[in-house]
Every structure is written in C-alpha cells, then in structure tokens.
Protein backbone atom coordinates (compact mmCIF):
# COMPACT_ATOMS: atom_id res chain seq x y z
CA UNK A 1 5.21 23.10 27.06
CA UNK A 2 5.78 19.77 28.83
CA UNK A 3 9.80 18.85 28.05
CA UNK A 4 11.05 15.41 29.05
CA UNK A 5 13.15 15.30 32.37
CA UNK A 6 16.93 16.43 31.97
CA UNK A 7 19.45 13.56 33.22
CA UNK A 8 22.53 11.98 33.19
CA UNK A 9 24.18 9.78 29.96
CA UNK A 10 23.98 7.03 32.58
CA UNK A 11 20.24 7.51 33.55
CA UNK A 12 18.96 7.87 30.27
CA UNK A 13 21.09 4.65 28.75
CA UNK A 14 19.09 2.98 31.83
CA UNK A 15 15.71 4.52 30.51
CA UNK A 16 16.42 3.95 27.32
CA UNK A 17 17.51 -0.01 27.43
CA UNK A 18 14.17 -0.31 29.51
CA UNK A 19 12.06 1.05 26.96
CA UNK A 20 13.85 -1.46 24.11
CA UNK A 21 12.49 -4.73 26.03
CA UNK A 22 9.15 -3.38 25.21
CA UNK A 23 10.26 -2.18 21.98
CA UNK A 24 11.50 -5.48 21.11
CA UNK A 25 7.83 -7.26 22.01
CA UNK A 26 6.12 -4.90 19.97
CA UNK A 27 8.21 -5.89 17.00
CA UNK A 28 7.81 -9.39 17.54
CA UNK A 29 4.15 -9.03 17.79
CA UNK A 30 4.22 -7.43 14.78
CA UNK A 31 6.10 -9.85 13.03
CA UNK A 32 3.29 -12.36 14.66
CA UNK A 33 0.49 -9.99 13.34
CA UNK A 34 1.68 -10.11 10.01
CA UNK A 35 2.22 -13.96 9.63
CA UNK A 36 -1.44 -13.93 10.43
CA UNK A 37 -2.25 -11.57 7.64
CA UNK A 38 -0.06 -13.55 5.43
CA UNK A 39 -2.76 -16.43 6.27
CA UNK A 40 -5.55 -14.37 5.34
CA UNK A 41 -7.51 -16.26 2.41
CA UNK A 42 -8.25 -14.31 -0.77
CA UNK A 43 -11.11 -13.75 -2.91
CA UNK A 44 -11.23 -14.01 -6.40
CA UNK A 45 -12.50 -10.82 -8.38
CA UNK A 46 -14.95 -11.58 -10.80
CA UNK A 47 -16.08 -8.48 -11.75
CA UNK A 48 -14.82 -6.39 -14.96
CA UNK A 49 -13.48 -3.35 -13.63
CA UNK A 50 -12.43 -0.26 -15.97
CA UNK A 51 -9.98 2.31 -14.62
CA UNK A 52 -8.70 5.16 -16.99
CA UNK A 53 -5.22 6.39 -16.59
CA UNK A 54 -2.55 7.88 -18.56
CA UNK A 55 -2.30 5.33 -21.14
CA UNK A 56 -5.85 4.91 -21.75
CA UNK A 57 -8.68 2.70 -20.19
CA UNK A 58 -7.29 -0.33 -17.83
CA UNK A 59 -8.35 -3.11 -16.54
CA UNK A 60 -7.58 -4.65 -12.97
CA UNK A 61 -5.23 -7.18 -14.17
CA UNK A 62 -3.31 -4.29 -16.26
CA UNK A 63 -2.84 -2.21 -12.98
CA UNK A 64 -0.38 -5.08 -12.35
CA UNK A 65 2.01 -4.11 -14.84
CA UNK A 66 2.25 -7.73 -15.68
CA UNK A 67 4.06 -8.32 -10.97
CA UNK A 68 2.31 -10.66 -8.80
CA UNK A 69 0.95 -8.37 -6.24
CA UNK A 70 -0.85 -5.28 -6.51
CA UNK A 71 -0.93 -2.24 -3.66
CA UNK A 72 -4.13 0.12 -4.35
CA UNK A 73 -4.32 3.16 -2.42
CA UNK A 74 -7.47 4.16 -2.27
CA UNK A 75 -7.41 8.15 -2.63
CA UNK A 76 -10.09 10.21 -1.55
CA UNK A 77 -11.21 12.69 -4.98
CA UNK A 78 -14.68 12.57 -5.22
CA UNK A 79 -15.77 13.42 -8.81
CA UNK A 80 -17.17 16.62 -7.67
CA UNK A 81 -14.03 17.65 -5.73
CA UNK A 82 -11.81 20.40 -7.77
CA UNK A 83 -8.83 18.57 -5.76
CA UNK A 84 -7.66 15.57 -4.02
CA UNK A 85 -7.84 14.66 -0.22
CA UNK A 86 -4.78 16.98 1.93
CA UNK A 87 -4.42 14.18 4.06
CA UNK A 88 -4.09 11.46 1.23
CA UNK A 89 -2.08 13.99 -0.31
CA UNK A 90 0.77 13.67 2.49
CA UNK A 91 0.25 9.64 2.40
CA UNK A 92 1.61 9.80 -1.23
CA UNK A 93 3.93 12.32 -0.47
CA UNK A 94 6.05 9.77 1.86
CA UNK A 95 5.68 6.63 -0.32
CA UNK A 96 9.47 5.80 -1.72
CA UNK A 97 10.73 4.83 -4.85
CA UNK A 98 8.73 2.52 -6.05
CA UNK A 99 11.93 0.29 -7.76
CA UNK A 100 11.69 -1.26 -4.50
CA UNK A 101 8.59 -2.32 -4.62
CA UNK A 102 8.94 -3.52 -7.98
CA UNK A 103 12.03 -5.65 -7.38
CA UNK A 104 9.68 -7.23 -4.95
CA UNK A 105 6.96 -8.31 -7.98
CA UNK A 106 4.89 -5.54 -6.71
CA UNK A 107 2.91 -3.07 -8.06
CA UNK A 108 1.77 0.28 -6.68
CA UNK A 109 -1.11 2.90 -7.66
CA UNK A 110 -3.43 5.28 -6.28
CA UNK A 111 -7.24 4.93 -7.56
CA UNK A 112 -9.72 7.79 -7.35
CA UNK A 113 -13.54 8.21 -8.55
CA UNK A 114 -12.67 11.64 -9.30
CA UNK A 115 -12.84 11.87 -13.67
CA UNK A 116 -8.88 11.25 -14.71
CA UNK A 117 -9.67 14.79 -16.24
CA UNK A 118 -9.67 16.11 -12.97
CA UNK A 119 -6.54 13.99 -11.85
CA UNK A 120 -4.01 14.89 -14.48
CA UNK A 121 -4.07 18.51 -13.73
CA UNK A 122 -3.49 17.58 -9.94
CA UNK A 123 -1.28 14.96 -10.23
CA UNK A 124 1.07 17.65 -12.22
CA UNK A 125 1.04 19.99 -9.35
CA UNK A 126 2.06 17.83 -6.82
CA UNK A 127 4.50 16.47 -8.87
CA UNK A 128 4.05 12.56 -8.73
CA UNK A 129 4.76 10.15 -11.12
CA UNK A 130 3.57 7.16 -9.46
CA UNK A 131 0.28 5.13 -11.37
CA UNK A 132 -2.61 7.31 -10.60
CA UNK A 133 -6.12 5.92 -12.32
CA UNK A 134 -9.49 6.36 -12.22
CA UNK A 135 -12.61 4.30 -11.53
CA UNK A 136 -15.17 6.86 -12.61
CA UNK A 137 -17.87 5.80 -12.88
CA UNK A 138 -17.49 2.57 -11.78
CA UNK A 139 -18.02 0.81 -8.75
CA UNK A 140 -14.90 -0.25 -7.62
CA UNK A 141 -14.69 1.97 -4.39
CA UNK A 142 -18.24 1.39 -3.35
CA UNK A 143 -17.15 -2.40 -3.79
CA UNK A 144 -13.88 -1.82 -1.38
CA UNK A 145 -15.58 -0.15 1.00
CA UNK A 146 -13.72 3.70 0.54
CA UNK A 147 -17.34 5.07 -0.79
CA UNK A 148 -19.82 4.72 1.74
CA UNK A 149 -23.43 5.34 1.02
CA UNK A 150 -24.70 7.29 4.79
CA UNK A 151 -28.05 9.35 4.96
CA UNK A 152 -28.42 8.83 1.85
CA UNK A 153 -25.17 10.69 0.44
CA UNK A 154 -22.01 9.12 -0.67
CA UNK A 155 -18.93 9.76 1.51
CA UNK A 156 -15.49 8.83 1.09
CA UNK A 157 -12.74 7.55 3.69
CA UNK A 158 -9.22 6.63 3.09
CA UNK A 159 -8.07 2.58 2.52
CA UNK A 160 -5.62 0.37 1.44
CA UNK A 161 -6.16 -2.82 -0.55
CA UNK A 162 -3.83 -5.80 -2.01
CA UNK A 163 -4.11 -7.89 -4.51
CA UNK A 164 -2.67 -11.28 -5.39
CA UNK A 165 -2.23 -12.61 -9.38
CA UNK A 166 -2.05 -15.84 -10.60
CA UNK A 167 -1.88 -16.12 -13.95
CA UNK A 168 -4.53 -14.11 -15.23
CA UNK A 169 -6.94 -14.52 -12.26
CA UNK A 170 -6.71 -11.92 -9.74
CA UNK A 171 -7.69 -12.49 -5.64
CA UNK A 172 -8.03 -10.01 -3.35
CA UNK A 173 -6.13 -10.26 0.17
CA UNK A 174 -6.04 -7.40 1.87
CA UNK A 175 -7.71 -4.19 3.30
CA UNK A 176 -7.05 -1.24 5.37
CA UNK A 177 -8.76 1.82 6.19
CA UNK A 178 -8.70 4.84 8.08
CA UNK A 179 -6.67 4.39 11.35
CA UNK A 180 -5.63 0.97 9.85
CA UNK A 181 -3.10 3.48 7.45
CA UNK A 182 -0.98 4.98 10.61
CA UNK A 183 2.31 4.40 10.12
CA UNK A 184 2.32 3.03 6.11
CA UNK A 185 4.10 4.29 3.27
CA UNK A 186 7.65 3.01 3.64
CA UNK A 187 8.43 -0.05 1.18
CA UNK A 188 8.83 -2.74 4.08
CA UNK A 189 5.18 -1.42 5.34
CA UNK A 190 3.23 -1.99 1.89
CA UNK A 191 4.91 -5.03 1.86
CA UNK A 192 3.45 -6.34 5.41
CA UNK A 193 -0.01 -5.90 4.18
CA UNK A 194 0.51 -8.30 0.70
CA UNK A 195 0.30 -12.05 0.51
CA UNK A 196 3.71 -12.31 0.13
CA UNK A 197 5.32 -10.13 2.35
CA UNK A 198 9.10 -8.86 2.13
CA UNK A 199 9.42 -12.54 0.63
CA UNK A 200 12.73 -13.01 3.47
CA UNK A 201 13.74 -16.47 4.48
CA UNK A 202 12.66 -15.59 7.91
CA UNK A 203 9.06 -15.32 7.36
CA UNK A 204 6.36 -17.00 7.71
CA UNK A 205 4.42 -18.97 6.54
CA UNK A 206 7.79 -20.18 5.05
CA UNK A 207 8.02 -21.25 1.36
CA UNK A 208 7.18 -17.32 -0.04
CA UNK A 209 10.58 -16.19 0.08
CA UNK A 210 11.47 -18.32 -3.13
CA UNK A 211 8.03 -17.94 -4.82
CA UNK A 212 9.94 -16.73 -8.25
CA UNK A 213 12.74 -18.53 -7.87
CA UNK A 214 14.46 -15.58 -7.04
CA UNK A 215 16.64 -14.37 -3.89
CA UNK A 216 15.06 -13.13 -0.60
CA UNK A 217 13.75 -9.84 -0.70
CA UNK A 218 16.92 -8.00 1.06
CA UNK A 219 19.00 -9.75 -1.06
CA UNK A 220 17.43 -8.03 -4.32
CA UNK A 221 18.27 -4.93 -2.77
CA UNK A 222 20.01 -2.45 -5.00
CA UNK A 223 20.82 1.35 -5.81
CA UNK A 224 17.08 2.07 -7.43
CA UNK A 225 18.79 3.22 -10.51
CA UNK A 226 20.54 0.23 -10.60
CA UNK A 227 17.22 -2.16 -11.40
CA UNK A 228 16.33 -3.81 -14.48
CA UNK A 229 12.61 -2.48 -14.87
C-alpha cells in the first residue's frame, strides 16, 4: 500500500495551507455553479401523476406536504426486483434528519416503480422513515429520465429531481443522475440543487433568502426536536 510521505508539523502546515488556496477556488466555483443552477428556468408539470404511499394514493402536489420545494430521489426498484438498489440503499442511508430540510420549506421522498407492496416490507428492514412512494405503473420515471428504454428492455439508473410550487401549480427545476449524485445527501447539498437554495442572505440571485418572509436559512437553525412541524 501507497502511504502519504511522513514529515514534519512544519512541512505539512506548509502542504496543507497550499492545498486550501485551491480548496478555497473550488468552493467559490461551487458557490458560482450553483447561482447558475439557481437560474435554471422551470417547467410546469402538466401531467396527473399518481404515486401510492403509506397513506394511500398521492398526487405530485401532495408529495409536497403542503413546502415550496420538493427533493425526489429517484430509487432504483424495478417492479420485478424482490429488493431495492444496494447502492441507492447507502444514498438514503446518509440523508439527515429531514427537520432540516423542512425548516427550509422543503420536502424530501424517495420514488420507486417497484409496487408499494414490495416497498413496505423493505422499507421496514432498513429501517427508514423518510416518504417512500410509488409510481407503479405510471410513467413518471420514464418521464424523468431514471427508466430508460435500451435494446428494447427497460433499465433503470439512479437521479435526483426538484421541484418548485406555487400555489397549486408545480414546475420542475432540477435534475441529476448518476455521477451527477457524488457527494449529495447532506441537508446543505439537497439544498444546492433546489430553486431556492439554503435561502442565506449571501446568495444569489439575491431576493430568495426572504421568499417567506422568514429568516435566512442558518438562522432557522435549531435542535431538530426543537421544530414546529
């Protein structure tokens, strides 16, 4: 095995104050990068989709649970699958407490075409509680581009897709797939990819922040038991 080199405290403080400089451009290009997603325009969805979850049949609007945004992930369970994806398995596995997300006026749930039937019992042993629906036998995924029709057989990939509400008209803002997903899963992260962002002062374009008429994001912070749901 290749180890890094062995030096002194004074030689790696040097190293490690050189790397930061780049460190610190990749941040700012990121901050850059997501301004320009902010700018993205949306789409307005049309289409009647039906999900099925744990309280019943759905629609898109009531995946909300009545926030502005909406976060899909976009689980691979194909209805013929006995269980769900390993490696969208470990995606949910790191995604926080979603009181974070929520204090933000966003939503979060995973959406399969596998038959709920065959969710439930999964769900249970991996022991999630977040929103879990789904579209079978719908065409929601085929319409997101997760199920992919390819010699003739349907295949699925993993994706990520946000969605803005206004009122009761829902647009579409954002997608993700596949490599797109390294490095997603912490709060601040689903939040890059909405229309809204972390909704700080700092961001832009500027105007966001305020969009309830409610303090920045990082200044809704709290204990997540300590939210009003």
């Amino acid at each position: 095995m290749s180890l890094p080199e062995i030096v002194s405290r004074a030689d790696w403080r040097a190293a490690r104050e050189g790397l930061l400089v780049k460190e610190k451009v990749v941040t700012r290009a990121r901050d850059a990068l997501n301004a320009e997603r902010r700018r993205l325009p949306m789409v307005g969805i049309d289409r009647e989709y039906v999900f099925e979850g744990g309280d019943g049949k759905a629609s898109l609007l009531d995946l909300f649970e009545g926030r502005r945004q909406l976060v899909v992930y976009h689980f691979m369970f194909a209805p013929e699958w006995d269980a769900g994806c390993r490696s969208c398995s470990a995606f949910l596995d790191q995604i926080g407490h979603l009181a974070h997300l929520k204090a933000r006026d966003t939503a979060f749930a995973a959406v399969s075409r596998a038959p709920y039937r065959k969710i439930l019992p999964f769900k249970a042993r991996m022991g999630w509680t977040l929103p879990w629906y789904s579209s079978f036998p719908g065409d929601f995924d085929e319409d997101f581009e997760v199920t992919l029709e390819r010699a003739g057989e349907l295949v699925e990939r993993p994706g990520l897709s946000c969605f803005l509400r206004d009122g009761d008209r829902v647009f579409h803002t954002y997608s993700t797939y596949g490599r797109g997903l390294d490095g997603i899963g912490s709060t601040t992260t689903l939040l890059d990819l909405t229309a809204l962002g972390r909704q700080e002062e700092w961001e832009e374009p500027r105007g966001r922040a305020s969009a309830f008429g409610a303090p920045a994001g990082s200044e809704r912070i709290r204990y997540h038991d300590e939210y009003d749901d």
